[in-house]
PDB file of N, CA and C in Angstrom:
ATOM      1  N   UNK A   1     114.988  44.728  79.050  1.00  0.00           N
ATOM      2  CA  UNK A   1     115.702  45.027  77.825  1.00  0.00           C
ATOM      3  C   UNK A   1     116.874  44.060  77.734  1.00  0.00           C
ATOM      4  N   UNK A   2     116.517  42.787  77.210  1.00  0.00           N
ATOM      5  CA  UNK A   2     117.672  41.803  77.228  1.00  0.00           C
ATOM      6  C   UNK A   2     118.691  41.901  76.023  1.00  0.00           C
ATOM      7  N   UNK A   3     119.825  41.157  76.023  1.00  0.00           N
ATOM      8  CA  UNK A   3     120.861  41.179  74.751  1.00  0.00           C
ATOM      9  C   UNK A   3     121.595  40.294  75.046  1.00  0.00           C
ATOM     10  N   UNK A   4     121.563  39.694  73.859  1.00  0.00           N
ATOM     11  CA  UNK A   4     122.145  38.247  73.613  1.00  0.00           C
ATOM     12  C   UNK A   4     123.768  38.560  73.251  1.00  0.00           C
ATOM     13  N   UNK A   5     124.133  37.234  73.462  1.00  0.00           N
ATOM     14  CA  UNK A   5     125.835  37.742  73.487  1.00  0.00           C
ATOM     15  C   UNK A   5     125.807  37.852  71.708  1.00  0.00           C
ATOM     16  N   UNK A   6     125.452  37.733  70.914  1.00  0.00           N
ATOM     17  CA  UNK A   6     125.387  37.437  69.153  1.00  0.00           C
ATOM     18  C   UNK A   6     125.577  38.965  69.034  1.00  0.00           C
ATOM     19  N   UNK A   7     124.880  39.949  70.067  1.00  0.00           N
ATOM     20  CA  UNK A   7     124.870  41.296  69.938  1.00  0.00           C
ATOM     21  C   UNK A   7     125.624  42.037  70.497  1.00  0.00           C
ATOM     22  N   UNK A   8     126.998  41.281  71.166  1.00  0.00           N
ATOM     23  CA  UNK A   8     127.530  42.763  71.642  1.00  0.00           C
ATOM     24  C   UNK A   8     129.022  41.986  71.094  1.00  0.00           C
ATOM     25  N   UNK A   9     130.056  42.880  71.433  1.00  0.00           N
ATOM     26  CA  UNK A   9     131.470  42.202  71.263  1.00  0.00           C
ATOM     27  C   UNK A   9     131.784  42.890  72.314  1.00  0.00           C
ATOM     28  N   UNK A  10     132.831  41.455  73.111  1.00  0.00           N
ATOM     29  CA  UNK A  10     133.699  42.145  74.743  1.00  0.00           C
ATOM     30  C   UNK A  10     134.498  41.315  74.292  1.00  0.00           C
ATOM     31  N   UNK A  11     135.348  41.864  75.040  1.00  0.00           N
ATOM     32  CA  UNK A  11     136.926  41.507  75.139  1.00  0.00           C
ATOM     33  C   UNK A  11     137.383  41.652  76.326  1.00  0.00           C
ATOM     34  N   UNK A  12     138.070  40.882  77.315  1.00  0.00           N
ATOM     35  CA  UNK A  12     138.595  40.975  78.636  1.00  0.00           C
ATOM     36  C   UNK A  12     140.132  40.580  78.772  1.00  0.00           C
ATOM     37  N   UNK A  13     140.538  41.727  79.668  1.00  0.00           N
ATOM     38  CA  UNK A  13     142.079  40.701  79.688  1.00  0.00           C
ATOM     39  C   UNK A  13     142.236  41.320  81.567  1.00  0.00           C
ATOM     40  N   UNK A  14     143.605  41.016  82.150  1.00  0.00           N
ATOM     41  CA  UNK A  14     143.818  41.308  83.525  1.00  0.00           C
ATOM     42  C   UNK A  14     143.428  42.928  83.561  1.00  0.00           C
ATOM     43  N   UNK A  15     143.778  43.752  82.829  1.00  0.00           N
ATOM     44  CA  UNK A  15     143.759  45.203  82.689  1.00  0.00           C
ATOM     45  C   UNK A  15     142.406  45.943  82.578  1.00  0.00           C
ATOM     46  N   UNK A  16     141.515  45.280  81.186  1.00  0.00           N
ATOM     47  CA  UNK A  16     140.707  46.144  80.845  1.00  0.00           C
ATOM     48  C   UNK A  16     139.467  45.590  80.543  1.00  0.00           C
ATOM     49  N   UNK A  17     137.930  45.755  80.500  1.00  0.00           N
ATOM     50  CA  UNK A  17     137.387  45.175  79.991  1.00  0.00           C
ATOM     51  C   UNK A  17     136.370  46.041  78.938  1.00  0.00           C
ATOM     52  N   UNK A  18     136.209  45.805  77.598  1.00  0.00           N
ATOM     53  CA  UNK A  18     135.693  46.584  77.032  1.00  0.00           C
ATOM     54  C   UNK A  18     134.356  46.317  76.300  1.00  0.00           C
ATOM     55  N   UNK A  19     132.997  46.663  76.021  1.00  0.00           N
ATOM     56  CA  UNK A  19     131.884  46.327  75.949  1.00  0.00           C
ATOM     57  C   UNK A  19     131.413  46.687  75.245  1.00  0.00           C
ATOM     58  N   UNK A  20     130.870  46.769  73.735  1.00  0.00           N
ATOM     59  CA  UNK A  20     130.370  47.587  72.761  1.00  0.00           C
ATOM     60  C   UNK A  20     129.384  46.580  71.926  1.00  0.00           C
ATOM     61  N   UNK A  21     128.571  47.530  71.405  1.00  0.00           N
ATOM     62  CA  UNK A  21     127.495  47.234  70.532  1.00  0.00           C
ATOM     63  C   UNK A  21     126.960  48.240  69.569  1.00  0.00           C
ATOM     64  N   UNK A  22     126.590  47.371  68.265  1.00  0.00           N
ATOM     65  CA  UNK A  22     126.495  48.552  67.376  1.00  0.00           C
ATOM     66  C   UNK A  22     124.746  48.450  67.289  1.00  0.00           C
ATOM     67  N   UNK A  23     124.133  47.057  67.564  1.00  0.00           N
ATOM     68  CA  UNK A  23     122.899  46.717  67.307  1.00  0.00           C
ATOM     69  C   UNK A  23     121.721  47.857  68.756  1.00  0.00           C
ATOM     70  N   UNK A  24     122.464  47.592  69.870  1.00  0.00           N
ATOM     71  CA  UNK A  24     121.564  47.698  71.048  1.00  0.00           C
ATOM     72  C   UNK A  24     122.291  49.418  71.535  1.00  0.00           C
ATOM     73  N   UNK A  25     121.717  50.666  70.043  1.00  0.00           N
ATOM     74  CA  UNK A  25     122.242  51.666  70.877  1.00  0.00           C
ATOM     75  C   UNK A  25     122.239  52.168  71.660  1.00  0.00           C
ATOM     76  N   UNK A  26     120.626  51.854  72.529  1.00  0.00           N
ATOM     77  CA  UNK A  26     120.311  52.353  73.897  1.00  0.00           C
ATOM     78  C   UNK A  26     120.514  52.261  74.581  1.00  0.00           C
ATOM     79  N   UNK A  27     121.246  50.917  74.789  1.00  0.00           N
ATOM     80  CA  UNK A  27     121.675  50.581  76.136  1.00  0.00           C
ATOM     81  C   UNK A  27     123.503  50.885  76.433  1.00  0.00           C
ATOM     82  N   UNK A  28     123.784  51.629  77.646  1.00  0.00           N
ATOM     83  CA  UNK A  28     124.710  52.085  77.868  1.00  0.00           C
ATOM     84  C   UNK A  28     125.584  51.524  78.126  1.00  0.00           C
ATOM     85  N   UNK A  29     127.029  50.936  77.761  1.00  0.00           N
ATOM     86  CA  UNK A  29     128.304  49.961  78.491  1.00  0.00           C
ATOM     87  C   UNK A  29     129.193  51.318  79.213  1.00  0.00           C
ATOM     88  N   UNK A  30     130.105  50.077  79.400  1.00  0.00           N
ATOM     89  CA  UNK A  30     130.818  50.844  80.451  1.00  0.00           C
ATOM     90  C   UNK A  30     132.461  49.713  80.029  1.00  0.00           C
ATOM     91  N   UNK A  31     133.915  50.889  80.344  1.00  0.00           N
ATOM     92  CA  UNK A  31     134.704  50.533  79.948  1.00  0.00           C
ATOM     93  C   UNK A  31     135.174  50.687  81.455  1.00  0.00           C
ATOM     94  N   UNK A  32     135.806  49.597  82.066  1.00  0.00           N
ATOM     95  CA  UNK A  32     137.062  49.647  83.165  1.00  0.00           C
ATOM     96  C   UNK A  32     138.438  49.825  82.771  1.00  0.00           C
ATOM     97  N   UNK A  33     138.683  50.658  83.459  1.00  0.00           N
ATOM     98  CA  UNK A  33     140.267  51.000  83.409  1.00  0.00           C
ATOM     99  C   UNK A  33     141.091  50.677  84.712  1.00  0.00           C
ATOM    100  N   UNK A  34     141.657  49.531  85.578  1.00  0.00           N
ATOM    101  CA  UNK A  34     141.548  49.824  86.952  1.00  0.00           C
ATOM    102  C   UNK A  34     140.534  49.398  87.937  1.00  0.00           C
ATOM    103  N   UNK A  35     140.764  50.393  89.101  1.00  0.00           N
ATOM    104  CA  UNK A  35     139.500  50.600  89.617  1.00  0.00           C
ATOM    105  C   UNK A  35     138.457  51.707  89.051  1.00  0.00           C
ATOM    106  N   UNK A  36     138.585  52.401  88.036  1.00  0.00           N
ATOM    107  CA  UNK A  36     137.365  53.226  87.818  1.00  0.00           C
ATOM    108  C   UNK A  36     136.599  52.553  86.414  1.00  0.00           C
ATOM    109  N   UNK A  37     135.433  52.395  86.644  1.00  0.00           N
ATOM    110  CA  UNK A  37     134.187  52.563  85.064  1.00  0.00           C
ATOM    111  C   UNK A  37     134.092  53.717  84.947  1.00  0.00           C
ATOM    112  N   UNK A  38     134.423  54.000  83.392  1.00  0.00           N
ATOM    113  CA  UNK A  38     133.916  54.536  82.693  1.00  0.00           C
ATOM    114  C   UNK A  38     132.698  54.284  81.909  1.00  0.00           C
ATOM    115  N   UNK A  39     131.734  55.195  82.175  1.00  0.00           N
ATOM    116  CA  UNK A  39     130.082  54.920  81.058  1.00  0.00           C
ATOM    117  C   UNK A  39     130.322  56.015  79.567  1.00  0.00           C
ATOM    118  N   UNK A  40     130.286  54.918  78.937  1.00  0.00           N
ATOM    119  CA  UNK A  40     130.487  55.212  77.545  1.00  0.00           C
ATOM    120  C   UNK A  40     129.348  55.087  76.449  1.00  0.00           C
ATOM    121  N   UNK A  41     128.718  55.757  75.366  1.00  0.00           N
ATOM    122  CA  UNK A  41     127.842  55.434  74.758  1.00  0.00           C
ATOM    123  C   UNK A  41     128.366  54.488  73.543  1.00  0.00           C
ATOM    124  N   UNK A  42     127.761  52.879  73.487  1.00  0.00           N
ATOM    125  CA  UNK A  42     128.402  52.589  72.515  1.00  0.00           C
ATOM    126  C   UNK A  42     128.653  52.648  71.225  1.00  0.00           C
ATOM    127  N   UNK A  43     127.691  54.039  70.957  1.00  0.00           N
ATOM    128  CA  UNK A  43     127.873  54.080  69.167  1.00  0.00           C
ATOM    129  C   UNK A  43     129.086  55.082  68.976  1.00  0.00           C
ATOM    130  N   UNK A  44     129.332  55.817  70.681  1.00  0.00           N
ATOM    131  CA  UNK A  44     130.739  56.666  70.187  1.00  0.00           C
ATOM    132  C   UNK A  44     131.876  55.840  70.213  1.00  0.00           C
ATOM    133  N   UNK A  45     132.646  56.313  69.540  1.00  0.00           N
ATOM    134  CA  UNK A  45     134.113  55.614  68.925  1.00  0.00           C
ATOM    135  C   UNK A  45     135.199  56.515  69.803  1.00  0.00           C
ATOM    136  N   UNK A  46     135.491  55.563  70.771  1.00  0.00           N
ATOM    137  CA  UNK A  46     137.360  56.491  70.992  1.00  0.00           C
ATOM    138  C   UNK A  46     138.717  56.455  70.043  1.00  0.00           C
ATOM    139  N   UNK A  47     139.638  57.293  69.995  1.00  0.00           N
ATOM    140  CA  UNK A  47     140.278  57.115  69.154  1.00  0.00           C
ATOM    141  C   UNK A  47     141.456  56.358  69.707  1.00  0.00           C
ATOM    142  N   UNK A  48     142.621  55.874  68.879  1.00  0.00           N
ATOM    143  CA  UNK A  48     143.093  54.972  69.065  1.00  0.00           C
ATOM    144  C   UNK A  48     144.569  55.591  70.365  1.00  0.00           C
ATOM    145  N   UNK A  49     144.498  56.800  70.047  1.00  0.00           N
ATOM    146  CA  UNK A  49     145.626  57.822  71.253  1.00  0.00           C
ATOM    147  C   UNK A  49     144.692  57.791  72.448  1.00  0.00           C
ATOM    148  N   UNK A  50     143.278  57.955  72.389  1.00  0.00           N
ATOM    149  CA  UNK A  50     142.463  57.750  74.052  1.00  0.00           C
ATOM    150  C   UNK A  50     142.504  56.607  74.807  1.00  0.00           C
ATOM    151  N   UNK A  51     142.589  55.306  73.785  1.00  0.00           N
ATOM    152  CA  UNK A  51     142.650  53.969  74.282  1.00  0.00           C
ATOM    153  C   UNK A  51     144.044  53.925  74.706  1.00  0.00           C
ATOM    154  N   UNK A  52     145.126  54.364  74.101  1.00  0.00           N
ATOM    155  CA  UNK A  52     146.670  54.661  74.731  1.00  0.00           C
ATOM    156  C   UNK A  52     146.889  54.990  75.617  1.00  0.00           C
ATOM    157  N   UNK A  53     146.229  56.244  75.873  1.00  0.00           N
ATOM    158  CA  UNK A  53     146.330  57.925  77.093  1.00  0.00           C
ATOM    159  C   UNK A  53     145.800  56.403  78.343  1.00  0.00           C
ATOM    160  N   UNK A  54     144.562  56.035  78.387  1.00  0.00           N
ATOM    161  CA  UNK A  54     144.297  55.217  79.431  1.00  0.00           C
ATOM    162  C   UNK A  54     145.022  54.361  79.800  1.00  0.00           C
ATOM    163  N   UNK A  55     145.932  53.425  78.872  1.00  0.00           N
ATOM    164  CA  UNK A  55     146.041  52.235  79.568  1.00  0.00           C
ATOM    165  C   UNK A  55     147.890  52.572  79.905  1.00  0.00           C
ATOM    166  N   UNK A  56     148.100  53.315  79.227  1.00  0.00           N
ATOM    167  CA  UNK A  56     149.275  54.005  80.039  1.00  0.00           C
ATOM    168  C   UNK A  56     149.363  54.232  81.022  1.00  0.00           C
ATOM    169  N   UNK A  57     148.676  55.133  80.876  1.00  0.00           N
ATOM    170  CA  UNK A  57     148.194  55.916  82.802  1.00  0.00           C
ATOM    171  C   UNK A  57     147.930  55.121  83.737  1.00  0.00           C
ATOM    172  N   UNK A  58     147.150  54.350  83.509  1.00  0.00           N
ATOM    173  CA  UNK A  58     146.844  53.103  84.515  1.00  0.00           C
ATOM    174  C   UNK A  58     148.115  52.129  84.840  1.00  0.00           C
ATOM    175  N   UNK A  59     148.833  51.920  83.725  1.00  0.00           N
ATOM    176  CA  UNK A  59     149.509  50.904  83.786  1.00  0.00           C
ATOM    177  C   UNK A  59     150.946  52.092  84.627  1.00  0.00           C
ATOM    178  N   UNK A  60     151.169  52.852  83.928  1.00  0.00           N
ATOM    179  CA  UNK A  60     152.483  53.687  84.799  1.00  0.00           C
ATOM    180  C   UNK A  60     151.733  54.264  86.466  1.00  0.00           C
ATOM    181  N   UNK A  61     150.540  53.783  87.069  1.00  0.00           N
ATOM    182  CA  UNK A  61     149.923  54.295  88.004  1.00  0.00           C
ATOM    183  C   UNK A  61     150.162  52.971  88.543  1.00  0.00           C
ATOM    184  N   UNK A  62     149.909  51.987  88.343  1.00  0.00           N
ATOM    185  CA  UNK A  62     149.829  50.579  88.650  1.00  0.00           C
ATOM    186  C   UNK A  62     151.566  50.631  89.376  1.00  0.00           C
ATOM    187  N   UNK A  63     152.160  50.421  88.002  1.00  0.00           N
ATOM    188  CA  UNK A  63     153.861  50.233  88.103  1.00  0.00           C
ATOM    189  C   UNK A  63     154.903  51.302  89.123  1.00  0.00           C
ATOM    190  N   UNK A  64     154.064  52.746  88.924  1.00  0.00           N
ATOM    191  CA  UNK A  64     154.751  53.750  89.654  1.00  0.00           C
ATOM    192  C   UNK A  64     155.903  53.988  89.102  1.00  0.00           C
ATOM    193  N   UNK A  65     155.726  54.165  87.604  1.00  0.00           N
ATOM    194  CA  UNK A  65     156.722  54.822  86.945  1.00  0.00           C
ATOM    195  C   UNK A  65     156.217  55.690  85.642  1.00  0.00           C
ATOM    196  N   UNK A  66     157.420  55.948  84.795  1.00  0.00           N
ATOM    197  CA  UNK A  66     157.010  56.832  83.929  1.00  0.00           C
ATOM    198  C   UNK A  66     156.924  56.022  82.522  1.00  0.00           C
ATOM    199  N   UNK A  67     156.264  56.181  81.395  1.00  0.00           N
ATOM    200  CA  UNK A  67     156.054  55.439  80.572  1.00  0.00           C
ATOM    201  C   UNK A  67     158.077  55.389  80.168  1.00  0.00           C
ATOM    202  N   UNK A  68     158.904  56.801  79.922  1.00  0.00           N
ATOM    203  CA  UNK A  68     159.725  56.604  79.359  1.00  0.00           C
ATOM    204  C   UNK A  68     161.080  56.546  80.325  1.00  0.00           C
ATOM    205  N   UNK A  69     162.253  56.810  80.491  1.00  0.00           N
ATOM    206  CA  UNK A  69     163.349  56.835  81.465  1.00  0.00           C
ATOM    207  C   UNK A  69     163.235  58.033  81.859  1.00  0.00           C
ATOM    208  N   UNK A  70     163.688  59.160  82.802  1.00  0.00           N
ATOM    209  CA  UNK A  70     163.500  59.872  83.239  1.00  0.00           C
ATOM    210  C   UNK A  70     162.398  60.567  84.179  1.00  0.00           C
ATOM    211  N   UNK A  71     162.107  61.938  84.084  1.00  0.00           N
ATOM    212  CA  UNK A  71     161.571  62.728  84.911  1.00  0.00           C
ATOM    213  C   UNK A  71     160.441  62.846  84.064  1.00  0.00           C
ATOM    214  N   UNK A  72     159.245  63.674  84.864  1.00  0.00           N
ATOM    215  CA  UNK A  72     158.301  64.224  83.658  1.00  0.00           C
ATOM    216  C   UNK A  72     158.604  65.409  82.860  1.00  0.00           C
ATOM    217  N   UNK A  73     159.714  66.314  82.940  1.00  0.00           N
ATOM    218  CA  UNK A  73     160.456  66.891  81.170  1.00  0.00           C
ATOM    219  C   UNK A  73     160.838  65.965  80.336  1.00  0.00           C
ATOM    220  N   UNK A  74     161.377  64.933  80.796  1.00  0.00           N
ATOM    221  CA  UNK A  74     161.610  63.963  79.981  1.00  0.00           C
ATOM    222  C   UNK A  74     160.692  63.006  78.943  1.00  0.00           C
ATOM    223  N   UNK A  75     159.516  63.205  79.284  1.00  0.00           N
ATOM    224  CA  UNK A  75     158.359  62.247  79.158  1.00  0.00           C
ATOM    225  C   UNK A  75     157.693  63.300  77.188  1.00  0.00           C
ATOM    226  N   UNK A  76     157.117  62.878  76.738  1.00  0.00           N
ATOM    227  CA  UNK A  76     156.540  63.404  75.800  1.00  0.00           C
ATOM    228  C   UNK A  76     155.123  63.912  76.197  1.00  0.00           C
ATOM    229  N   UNK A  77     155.035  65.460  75.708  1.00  0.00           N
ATOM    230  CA  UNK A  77     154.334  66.517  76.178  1.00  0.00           C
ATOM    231  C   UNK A  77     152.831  65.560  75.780  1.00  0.00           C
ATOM    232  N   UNK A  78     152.203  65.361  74.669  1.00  0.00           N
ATOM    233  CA  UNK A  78     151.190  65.021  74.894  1.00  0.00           C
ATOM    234  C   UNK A  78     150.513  63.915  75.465  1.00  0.00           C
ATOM    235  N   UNK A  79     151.218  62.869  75.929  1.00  0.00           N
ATOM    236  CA  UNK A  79     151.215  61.902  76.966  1.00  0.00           C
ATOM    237  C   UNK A  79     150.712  62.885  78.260  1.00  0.00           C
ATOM    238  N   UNK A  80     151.789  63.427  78.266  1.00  0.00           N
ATOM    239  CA  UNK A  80     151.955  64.411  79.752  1.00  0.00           C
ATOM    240  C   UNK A  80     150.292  65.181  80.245  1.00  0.00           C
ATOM    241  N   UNK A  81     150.313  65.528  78.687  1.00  0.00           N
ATOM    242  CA  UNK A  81     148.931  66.472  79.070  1.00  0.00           C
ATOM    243  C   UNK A  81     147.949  65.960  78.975  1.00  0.00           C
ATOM    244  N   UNK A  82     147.810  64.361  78.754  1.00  0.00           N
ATOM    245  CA  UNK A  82     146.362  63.452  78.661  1.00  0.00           C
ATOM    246  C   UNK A  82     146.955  62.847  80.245  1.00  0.00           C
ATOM    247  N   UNK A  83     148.068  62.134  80.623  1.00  0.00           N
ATOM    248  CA  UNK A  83     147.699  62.471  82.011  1.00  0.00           C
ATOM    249  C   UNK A  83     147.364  63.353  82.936  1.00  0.00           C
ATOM    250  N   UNK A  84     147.585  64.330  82.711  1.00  0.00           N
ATOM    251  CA  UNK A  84     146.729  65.456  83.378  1.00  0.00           C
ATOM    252  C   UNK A  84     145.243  65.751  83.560  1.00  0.00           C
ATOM    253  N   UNK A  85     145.193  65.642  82.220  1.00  0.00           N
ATOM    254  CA  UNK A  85     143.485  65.391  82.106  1.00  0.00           C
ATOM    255  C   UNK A  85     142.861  64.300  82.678  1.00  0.00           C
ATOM    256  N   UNK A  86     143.547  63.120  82.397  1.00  0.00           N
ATOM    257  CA  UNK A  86     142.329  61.554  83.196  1.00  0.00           C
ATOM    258  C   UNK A  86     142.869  61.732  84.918  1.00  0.00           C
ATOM    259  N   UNK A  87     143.558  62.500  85.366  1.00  0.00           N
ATOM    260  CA  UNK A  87     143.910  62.577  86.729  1.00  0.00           C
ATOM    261  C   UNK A  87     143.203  63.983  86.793  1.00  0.00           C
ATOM    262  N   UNK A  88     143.093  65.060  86.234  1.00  0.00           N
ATOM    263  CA  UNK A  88     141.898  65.722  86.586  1.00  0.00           C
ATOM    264  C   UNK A  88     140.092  65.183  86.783  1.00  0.00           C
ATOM    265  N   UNK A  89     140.032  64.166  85.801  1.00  0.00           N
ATOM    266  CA  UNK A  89     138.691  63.558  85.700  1.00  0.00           C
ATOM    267  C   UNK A  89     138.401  62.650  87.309  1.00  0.00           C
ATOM    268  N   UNK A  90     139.808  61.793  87.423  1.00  0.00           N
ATOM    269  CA  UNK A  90     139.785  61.301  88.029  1.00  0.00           C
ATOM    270  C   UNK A  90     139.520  61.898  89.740  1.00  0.00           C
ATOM    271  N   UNK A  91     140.608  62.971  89.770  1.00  0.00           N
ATOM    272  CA  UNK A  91     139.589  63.637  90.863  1.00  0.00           C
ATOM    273  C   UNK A  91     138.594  64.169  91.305  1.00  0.00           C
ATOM    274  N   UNK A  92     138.141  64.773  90.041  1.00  0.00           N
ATOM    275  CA  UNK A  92     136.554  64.936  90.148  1.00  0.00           C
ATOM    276  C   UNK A  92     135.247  63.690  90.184  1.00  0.00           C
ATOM    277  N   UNK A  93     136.044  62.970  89.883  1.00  0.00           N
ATOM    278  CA  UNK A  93     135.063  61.410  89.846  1.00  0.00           C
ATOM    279  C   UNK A  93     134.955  61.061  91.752  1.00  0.00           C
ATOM    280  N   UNK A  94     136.428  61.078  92.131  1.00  0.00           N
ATOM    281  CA  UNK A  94     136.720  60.641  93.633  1.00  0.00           C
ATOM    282  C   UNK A  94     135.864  61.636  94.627  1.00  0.00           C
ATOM    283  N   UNK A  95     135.770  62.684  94.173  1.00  0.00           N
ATOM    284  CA  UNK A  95     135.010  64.057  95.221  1.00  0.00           C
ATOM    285  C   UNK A  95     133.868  63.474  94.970  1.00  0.00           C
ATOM    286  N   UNK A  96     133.401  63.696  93.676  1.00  0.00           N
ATOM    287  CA  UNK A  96     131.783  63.363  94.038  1.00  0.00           C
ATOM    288  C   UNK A  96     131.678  61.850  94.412  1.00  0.00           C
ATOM    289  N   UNK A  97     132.108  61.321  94.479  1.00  0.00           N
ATOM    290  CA  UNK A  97     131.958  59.775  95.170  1.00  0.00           C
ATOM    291  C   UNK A  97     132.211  59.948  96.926  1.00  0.00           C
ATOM    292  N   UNK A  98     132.894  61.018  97.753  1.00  0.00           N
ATOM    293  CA  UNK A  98     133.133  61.364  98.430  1.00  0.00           C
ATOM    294  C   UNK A  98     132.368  62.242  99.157  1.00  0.00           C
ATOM    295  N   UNK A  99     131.813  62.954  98.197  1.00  0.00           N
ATOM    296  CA  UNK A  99     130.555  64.056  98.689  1.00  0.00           C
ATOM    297  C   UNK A  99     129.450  63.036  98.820  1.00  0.00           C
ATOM    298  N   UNK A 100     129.190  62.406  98.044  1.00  0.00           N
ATOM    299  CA  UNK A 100     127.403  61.365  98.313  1.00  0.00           C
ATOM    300  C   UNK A 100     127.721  60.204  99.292  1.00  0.00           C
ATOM    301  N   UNK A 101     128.837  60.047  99.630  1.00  0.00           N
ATOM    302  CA  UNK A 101     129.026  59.396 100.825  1.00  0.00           C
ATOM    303  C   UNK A 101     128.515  60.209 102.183  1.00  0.00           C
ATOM    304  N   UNK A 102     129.403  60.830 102.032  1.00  0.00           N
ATOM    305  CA  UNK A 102     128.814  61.870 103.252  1.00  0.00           C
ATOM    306  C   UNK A 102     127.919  62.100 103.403  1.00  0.00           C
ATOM    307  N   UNK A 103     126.872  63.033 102.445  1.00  0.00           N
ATOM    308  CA  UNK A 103     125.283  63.010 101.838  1.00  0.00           C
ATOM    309  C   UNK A 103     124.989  61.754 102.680  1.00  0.00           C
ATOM    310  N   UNK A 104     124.959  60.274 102.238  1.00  0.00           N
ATOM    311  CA  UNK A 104     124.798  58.898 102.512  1.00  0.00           C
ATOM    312  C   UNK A 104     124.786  59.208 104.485  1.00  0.00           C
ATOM    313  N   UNK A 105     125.995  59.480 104.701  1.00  0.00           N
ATOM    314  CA  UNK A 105     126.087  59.342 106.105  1.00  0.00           C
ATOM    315  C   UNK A 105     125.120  60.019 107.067  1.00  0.00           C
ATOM    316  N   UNK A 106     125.160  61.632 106.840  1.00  0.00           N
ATOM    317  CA  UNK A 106     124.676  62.778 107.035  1.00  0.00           C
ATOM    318  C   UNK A 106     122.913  62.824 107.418  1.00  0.00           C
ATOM    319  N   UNK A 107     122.167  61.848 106.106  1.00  0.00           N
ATOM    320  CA  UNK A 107     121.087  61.550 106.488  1.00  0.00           C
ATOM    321  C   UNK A 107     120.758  59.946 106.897  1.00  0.00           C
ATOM    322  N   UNK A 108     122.316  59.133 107.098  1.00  0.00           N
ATOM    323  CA  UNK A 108     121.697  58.008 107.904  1.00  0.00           C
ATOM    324  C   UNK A 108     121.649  58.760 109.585  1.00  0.00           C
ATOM    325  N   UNK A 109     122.028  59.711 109.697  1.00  0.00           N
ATOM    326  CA  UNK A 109     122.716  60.353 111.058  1.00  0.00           C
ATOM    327  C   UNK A 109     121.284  60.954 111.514  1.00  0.00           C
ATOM    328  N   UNK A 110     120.749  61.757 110.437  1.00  0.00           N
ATOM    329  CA  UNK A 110     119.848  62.493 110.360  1.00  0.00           C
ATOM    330  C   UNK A 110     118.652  61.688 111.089  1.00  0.00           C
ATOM    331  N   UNK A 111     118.686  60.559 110.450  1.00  0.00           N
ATOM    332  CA  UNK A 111     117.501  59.293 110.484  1.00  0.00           C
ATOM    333  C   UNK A 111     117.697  58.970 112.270  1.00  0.00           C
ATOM    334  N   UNK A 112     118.483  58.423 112.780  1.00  0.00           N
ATOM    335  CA  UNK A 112     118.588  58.020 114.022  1.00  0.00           C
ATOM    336  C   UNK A 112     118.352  58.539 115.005  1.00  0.00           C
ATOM    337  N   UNK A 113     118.157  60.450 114.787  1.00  0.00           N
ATOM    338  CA  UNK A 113     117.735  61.239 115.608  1.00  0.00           C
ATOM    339  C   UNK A 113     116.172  61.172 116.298  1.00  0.00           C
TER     340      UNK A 113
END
């Protein structure tokens, strides 16, 4: 299932790389944020506060600070509560990457017996 570059639009910079197509809906891209991909379908549309919520987060995760001066009361609540959420995702992404490792190990262990 090939695709010519005429068919998709990417954009790359140090931060993010983003991959979409409106022609080739079947085939699935994937958005980096970081170290994590995200698999995205490309006929869905994020909105322009989700593309924010991410590269915030990443970037105040990167920097080790807060987007604004202060504490997190200080910070604006719905910022606050979309980091919550991609750091909830995010740990659930890290467990199961953590669990099929083990899985991975468990029956290379299994095997040697």
């Amino acid at each position: 299932m090939g695709i010519s570059e005429g068919e998709i639009e990417y954009e790359e910079n140090d931060k993010f790389i983003h991959v979409r197509s409106d022609k080739k809906s079947e085939i699935n891209f994937s958005l980096t944020c970081g170290k994590f991909r995200f698999h995205i379908c490309p006929v869905g549309v994020s909105s322009d506060d989700t593309d924010f919520f991410l590269k915030t987060y990443f970037l105040c995760e990167k920097f080790g600070c807060m987007p604004e001066q202060g504490g997190v009361l200080d910070q604006d609540n719905r910022l606050m509560e979309a980091f919550s959420i991609i750091n909830s995702e995010i740990g659930k992404f890290e467990k199961k990457e953590l669990d099929k490792q083990k899985r991975e190990t468990d029956k290379q262990k299994r095997k040697s017996y």
